[in-house]
Protein backbone atom coordinates (compact mmCIF):
# COMPACT_ATOMS: atom_id res chain seq x y z
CA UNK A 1 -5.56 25.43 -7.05
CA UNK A 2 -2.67 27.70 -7.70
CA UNK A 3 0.71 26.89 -9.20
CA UNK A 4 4.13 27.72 -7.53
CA UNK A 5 5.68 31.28 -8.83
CA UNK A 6 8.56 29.17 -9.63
CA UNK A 7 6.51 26.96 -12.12
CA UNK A 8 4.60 29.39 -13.29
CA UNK A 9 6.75 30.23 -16.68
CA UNK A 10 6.01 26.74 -17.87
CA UNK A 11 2.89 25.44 -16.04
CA UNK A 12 -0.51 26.89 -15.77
CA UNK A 13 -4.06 25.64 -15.09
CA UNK A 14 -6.31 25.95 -18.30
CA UNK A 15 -10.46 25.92 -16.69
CA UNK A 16 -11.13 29.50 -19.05
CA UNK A 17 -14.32 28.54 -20.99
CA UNK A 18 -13.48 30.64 -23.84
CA UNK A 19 -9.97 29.56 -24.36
CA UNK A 20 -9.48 28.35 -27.91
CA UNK A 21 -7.13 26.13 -29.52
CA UNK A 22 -5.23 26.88 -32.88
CA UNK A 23 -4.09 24.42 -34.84
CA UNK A 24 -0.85 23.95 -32.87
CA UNK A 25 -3.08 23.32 -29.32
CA UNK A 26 -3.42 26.06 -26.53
CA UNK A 27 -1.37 28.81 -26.60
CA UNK A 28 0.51 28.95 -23.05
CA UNK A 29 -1.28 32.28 -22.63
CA UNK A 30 -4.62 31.20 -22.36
CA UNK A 31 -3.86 28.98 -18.93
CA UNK A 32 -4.01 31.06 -15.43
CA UNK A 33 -1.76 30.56 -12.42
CA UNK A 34 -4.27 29.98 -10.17
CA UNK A 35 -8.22 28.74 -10.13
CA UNK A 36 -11.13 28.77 -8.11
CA UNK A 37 -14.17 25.88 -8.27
CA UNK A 38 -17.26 26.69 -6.60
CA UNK A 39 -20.03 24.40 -6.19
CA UNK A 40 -23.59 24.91 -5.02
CA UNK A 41 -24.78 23.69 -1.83
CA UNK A 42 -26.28 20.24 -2.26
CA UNK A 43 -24.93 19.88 -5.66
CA UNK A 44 -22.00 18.15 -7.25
CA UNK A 45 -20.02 19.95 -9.70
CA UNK A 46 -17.52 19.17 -12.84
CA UNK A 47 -14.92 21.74 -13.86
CA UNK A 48 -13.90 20.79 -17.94
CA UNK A 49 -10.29 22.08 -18.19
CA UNK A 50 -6.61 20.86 -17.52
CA UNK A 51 -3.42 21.69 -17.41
CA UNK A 52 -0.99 23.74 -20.12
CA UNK A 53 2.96 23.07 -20.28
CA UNK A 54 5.62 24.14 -22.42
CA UNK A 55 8.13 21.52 -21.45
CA UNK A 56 8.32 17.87 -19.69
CA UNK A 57 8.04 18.32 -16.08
CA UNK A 58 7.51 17.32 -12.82
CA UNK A 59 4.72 20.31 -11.95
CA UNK A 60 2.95 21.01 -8.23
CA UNK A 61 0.03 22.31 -7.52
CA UNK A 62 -1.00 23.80 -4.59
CA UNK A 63 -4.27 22.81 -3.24
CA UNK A 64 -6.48 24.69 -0.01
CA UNK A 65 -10.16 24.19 1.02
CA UNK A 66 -12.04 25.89 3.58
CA UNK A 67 -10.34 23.43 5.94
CA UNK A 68 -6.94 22.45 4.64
CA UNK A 69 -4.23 22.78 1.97
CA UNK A 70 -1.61 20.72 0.69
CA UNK A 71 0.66 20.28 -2.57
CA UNK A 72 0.49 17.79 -5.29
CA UNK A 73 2.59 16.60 -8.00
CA UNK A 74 2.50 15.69 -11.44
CA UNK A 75 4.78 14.34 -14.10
CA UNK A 76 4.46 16.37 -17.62
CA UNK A 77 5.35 14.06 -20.43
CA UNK A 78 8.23 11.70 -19.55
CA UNK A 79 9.50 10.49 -16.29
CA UNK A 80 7.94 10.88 -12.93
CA UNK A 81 7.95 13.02 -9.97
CA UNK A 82 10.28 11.99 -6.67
């Protein structure tokens, strides 16, 4: 999955393991523009993690497999995406 450059100041994917919270939540520096899931063969596999803002939004994503890619959206706190 990798955010848009044009998001990327305000949206972020947060799947690091040894991010931490502080009493406030994540700090927008601990999320990544862009993440990579790997499974084994014959296995089925669960990434813990989610996704970081610092504002309401309506965020994309975009999304590629070995075989396709396309773009998803998400509404951050109120509202909803067109």
């Amino acid at each position: 999955m990798t955010v848009p450059t044009e998001k990327r100041g305000h949206f972020a994917l947060l799947y690091d393991p040894n991010a931490r919270a502080n009493k406030y939540g994540y700090p927008f520096s601990a999320g990544s523009p862009q993440v990579t899931f790997a499974a084994c063969p014959g296995t089925q596999a669960q990434d813990n993690g989610g996704f970081i803002a610092n504002r309401p939004m309506c965020a994309s994503l975009q999304v590629r497999t070995e075989t396709s890619s396309d773009t998803a959206s998400l509404t951050i706190g109120e509202g909803s995406c067109p």
